[in-house]
C-alpha atoms as a PDB file:
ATOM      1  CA  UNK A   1      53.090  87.817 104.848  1.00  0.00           C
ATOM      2  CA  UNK A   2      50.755  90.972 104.607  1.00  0.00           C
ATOM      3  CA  UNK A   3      49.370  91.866 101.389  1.00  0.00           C
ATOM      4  CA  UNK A   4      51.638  94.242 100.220  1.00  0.00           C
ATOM      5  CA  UNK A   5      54.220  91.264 100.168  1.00  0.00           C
ATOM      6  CA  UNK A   6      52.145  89.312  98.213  1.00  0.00           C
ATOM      7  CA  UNK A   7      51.561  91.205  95.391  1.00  0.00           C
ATOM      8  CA  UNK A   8      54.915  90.665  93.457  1.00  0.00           C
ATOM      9  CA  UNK A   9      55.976  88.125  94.637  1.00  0.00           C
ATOM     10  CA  UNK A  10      57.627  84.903  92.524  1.00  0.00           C
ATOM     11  CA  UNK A  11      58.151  81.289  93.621  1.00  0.00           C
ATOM     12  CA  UNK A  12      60.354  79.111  90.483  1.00  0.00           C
ATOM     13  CA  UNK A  13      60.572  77.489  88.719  1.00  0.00           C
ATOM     14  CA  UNK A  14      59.624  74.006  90.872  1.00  0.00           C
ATOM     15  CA  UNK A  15      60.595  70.633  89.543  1.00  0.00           C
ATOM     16  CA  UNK A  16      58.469  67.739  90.102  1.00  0.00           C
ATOM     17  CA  UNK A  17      58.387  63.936  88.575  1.00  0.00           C
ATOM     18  CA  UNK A  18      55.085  62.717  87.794  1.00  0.00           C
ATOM     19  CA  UNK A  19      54.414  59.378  87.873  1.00  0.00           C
ATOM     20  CA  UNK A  20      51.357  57.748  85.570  1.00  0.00           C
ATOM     21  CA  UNK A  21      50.609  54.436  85.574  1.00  0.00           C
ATOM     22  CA  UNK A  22      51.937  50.941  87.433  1.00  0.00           C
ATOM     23  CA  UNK A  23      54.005  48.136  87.011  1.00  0.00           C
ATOM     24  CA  UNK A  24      54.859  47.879  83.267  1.00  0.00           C
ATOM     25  CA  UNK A  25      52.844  50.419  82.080  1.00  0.00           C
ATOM     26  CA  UNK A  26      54.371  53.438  84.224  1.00  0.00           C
ATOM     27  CA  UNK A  27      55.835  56.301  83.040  1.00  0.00           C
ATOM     28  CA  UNK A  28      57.277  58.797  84.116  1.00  0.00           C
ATOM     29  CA  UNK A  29      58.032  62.680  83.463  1.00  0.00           C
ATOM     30  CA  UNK A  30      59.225  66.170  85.079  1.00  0.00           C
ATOM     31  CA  UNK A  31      56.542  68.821  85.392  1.00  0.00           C
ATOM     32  CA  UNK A  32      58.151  72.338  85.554  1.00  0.00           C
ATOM     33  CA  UNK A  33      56.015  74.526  88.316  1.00  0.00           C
ATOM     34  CA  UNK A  34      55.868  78.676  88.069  1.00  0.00           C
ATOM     35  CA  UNK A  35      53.856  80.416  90.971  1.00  0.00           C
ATOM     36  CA  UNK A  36      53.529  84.328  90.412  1.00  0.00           C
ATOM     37  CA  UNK A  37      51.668  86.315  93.447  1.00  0.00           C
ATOM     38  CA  UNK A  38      50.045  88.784  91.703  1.00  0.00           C
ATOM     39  CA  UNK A  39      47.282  91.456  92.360  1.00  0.00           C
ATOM     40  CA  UNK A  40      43.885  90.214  92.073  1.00  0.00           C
ATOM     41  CA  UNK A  41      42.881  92.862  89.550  1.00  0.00           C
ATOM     42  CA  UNK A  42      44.676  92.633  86.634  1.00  0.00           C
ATOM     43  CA  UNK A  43      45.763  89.630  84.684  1.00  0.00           C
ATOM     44  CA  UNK A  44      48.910  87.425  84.516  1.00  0.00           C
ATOM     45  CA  UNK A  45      51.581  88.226  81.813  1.00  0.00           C
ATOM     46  CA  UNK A  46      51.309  86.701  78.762  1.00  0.00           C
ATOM     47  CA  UNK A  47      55.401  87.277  78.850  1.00  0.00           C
ATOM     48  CA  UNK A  48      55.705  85.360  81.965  1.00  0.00           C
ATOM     49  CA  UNK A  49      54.070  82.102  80.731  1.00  0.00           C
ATOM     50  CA  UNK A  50      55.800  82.606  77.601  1.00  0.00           C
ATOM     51  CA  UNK A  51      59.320  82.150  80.036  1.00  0.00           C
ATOM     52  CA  UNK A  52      57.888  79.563  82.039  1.00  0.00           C
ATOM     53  CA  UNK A  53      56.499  77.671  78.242  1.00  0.00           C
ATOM     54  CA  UNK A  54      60.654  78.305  77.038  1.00  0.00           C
ATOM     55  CA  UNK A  55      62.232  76.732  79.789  1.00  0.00           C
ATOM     56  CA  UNK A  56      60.078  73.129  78.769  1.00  0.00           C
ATOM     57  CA  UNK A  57      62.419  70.448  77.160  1.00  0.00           C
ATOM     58  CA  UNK A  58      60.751  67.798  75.028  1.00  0.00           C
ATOM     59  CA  UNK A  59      58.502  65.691  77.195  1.00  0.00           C
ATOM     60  CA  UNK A  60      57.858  67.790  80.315  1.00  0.00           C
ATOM     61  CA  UNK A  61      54.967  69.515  81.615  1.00  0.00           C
ATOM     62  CA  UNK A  62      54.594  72.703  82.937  1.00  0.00           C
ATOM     63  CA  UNK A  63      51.841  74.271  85.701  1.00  0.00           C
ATOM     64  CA  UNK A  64      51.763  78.075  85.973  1.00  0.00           C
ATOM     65  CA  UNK A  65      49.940  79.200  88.981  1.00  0.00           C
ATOM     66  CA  UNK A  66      49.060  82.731  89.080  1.00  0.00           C
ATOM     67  CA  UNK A  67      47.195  84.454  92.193  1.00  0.00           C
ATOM     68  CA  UNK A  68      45.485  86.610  89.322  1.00  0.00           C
ATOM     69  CA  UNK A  69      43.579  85.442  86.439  1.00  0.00           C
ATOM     70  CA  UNK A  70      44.903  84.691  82.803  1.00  0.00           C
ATOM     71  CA  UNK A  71      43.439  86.983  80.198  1.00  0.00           C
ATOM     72  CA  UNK A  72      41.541  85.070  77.259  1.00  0.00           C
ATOM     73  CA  UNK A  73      44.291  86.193  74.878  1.00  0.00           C
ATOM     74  CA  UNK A  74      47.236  83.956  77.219  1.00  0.00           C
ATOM     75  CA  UNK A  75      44.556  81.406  77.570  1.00  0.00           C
ATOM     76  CA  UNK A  76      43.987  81.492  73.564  1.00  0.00           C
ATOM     77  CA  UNK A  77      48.059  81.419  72.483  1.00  0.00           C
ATOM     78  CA  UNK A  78      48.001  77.856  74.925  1.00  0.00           C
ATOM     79  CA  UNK A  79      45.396  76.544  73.487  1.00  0.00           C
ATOM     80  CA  UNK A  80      46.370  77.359  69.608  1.00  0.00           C
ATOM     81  CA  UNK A  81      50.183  76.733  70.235  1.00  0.00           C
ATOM     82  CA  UNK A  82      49.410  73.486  72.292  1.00  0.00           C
ATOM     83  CA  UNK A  83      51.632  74.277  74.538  1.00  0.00           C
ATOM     84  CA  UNK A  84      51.927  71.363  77.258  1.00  0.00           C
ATOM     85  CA  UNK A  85      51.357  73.734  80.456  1.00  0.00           C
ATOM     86  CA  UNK A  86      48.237  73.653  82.730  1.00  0.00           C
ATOM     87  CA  UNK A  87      47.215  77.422  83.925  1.00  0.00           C
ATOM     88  CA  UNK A  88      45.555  77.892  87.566  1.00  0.00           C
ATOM     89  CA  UNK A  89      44.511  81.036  88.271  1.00  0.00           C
ATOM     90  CA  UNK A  90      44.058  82.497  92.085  1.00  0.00           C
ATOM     91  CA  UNK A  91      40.149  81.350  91.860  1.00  0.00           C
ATOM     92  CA  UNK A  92      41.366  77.649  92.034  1.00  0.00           C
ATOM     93  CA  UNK A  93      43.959  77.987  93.908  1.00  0.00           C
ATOM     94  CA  UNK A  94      41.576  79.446  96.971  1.00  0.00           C
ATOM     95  CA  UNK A  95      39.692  76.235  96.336  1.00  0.00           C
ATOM     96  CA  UNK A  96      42.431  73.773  96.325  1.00  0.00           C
ATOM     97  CA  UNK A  97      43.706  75.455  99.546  1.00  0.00           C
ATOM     98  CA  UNK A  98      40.284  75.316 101.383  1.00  0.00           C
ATOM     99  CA  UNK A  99      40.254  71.673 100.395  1.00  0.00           C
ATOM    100  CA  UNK A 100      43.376  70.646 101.295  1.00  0.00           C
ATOM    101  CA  UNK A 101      42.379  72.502 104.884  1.00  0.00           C
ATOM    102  CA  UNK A 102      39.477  70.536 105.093  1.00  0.00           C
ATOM    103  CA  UNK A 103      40.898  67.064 103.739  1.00  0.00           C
ATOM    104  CA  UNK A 104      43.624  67.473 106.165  1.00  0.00           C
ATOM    105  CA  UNK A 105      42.541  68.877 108.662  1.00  0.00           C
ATOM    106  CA  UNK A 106      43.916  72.272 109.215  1.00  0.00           C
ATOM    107  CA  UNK A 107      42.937  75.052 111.365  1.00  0.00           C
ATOM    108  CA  UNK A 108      42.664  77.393 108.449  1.00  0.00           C
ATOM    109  CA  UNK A 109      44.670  78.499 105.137  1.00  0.00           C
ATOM    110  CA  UNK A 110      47.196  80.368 107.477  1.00  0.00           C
ATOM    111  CA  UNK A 111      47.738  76.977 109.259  1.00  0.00           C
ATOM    112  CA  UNK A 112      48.632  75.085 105.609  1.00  0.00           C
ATOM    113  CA  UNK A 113      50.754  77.620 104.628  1.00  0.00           C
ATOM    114  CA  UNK A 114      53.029  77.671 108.065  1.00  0.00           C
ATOM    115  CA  UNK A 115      53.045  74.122 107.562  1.00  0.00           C
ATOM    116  CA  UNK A 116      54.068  74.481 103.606  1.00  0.00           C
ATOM    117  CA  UNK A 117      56.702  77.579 104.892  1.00  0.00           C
ATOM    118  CA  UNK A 118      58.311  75.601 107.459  1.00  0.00           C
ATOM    119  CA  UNK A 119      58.923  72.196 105.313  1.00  0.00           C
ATOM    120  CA  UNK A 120      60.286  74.132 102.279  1.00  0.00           C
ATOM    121  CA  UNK A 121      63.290  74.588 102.815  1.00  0.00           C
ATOM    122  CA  UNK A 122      64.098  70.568 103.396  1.00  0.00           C
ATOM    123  CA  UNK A 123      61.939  70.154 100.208  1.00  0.00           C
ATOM    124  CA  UNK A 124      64.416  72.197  97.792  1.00  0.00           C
ATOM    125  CA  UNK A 125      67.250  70.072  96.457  1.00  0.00           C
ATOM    126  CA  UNK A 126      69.423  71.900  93.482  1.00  0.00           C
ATOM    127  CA  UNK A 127      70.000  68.694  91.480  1.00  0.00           C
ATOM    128  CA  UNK A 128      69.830  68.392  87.632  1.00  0.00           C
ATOM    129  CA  UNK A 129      65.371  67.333  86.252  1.00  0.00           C
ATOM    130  CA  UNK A 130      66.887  64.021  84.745  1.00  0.00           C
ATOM    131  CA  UNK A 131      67.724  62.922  88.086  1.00  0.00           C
ATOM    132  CA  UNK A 132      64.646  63.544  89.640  1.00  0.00           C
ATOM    133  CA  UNK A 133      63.523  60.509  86.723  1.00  0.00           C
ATOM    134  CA  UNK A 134      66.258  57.938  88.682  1.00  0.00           C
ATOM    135  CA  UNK A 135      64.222  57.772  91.934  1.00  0.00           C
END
């Protein structure tokens, strides 16, 4: 992808089950993911959380990963409306990518992300959250 396709584009929403805990004191819920490529210079959309923040049942989780930066006023309406969604922003993403690279391994970002690219696909499955809990 050149930069030009990165700058609008939108990958969502992502379903997920986290798992916390062992044995008798696991539990388990869905986390609701929202990736926005955006351009470095100007912050997220407060209205786009706000979507991703609507689409949470009772008991979920939701991550919102931007490639921008959330402005103070997003970051503020979280906080004060205790909303149950963790915001990363494109600075920690970069560093979550080079670790993964290094943890793993990789070449380089580019090499993750053709890695990432070609497994997605197999990944997706169109199935309905509560299932995702039966595993």
């Amino acid at each position: 992808m050149n930069r030009a396709e990165l700058s609008d584009c939108t990958i969502g929403p992502v379903l997920k089950v986290l798992q916390i805990g062992r044995g008798f004191g696991t539990a388990k819920t869905i986390v609701l993911g929202q990736a926005k490529c955006e351009t470095i210079t100007s912050p997220t959309s407060g209205k786009d959380v706000a979507r991703t923040v609507a689409r949470l049942k009772r008991g979920w989780l939701g991550v919102y990963v931007a490639t921008s930066y959330f402005s103070v006023a997003v970051q503020r309406e979280i906080i004060e409306d205790e909303y149950p969604i963790l915001l990363i922003n494109g600075h920690k993403l970069a560093q979550i990518a080079q670790d993964i690279v290094y943890r793993k391994g990789y070449g380089s970002v580019a090499d993750l992300l053709s890695q990432v690219n070609a497994r997605y696909e197999q990944e997706v499955k169109k199935r309905c959250p509560e299932e995702l809990l039966l595993e």
